[in-house]
Protein backbone atom coordinates (compact mmCIF):
# COMPACT_ATOMS: atom_id res chain seq x y z
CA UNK A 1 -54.91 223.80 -40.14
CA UNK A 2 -51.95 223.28 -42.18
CA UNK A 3 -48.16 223.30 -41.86
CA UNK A 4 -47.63 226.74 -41.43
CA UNK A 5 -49.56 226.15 -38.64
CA UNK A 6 -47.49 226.55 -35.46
CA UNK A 7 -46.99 227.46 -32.28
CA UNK A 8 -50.01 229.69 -30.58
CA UNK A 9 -52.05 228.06 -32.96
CA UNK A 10 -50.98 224.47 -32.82
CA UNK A 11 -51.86 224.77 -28.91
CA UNK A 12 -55.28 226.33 -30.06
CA UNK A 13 -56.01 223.71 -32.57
CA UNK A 14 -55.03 220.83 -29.93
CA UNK A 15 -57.69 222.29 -27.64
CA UNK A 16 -60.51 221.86 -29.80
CA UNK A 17 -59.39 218.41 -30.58
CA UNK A 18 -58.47 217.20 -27.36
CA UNK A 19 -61.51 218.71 -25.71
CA UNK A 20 -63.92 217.39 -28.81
CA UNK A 21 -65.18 220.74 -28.85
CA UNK A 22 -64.72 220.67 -33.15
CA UNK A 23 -62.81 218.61 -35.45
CA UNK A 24 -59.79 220.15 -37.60
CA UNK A 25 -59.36 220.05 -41.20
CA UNK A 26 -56.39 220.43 -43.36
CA UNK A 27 -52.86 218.87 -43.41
CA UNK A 28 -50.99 218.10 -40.26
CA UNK A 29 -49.49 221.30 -38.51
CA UNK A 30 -45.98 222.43 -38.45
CA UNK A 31 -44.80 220.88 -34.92
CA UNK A 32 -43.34 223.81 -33.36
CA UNK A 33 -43.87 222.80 -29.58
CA UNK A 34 -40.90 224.76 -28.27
CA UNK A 35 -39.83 228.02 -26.47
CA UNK A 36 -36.49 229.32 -26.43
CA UNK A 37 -34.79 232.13 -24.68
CA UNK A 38 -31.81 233.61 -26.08
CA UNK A 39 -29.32 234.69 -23.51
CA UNK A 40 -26.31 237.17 -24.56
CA UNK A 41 -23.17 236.58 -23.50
CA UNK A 42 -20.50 239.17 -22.58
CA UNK A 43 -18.42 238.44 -25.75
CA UNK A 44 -21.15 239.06 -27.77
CA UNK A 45 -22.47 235.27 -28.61
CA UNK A 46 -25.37 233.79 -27.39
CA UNK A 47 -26.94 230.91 -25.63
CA UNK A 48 -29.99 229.52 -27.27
CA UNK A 49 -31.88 227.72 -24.16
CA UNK A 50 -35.44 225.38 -24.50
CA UNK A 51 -37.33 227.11 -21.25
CA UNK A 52 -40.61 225.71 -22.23
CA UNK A 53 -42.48 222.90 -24.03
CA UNK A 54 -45.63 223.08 -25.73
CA UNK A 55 -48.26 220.53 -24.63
CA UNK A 56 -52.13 220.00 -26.07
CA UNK A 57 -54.75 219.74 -22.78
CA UNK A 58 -54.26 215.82 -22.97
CA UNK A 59 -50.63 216.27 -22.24
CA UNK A 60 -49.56 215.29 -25.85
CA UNK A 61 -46.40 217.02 -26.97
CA UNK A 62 -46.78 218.35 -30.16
CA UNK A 63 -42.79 218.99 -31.26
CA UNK A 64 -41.82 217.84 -34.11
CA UNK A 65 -44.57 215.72 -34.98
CA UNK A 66 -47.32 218.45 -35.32
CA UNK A 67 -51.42 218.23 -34.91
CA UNK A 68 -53.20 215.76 -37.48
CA UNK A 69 -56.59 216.80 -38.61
CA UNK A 70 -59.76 215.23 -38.09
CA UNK A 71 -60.40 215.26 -41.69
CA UNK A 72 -56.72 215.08 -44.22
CA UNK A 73 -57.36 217.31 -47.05
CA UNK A 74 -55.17 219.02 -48.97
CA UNK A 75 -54.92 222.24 -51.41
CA UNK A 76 -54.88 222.44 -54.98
CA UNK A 77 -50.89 222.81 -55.22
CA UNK A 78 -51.20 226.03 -56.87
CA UNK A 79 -53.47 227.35 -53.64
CA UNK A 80 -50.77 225.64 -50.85
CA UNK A 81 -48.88 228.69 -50.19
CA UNK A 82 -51.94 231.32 -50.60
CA UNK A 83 -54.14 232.80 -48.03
CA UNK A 84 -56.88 234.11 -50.46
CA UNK A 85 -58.50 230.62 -52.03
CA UNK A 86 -61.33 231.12 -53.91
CA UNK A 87 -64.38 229.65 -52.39
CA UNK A 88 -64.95 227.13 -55.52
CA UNK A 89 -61.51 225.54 -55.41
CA UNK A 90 -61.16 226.19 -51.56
CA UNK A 91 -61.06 221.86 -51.09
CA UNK A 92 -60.74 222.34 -46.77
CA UNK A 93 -63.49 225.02 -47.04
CA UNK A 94 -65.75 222.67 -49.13
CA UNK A 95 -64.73 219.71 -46.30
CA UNK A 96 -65.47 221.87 -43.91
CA UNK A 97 -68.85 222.68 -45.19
CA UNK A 98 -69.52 218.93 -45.90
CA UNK A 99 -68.77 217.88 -42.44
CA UNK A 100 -70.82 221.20 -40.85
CA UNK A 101 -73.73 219.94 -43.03
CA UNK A 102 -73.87 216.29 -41.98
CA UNK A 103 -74.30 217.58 -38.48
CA UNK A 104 -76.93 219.94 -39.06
CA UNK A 105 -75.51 222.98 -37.92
């Protein structure tokens, strides 16, 4: 996870903490635990209205605040705003395979 991590998979991410079924890695996720429904008016503005909260299975909201990972590891700067890391400087991919290999799985 990271902090373009929102929404959909903020609540995803707070399920597998919350029910222990894996641990996260990365940075601590964007905090987008709203919904909002705009509603047009006649003359042509709008009404922006919160119709929804977002909240992890343990009832934790996560607006504004975000998810922290199990483990806190950050990207090389120069990978932060990539999706294709290479494996060998990939540091939340090598975490991840750390953590994976203490368990045994």
């Amino acid at each position: 996870v990271n902090g373009n991590s929102a929404s959909a998979a903020e609540i995803l991410a707070g399920a597998i903490q919350d029910t222990g079924r894996g641990e996260l890695i990365g940075t601590t996720t964007f905090g987008k635990g709203l919904v909002q429904r705009l509603f047009t008016l006649p003359d042509g503005s709008g009404l922006n209205v919160t119709i929804q909260k977002y909240y992890t299975p343990n009832g934790t909201s996560i607006h504004g605040v975000g998810i922290t990972p199990d483990y806190e590891v950050e990207l090389p700067e120069e990978y932060a705003q990539q999706t294709n890391i290479p494996a060998e400087v990939d540091t939340q991919l090598q975490k991840a395979v750390e953590v994976l290999s203490e368990k045994n799985i």
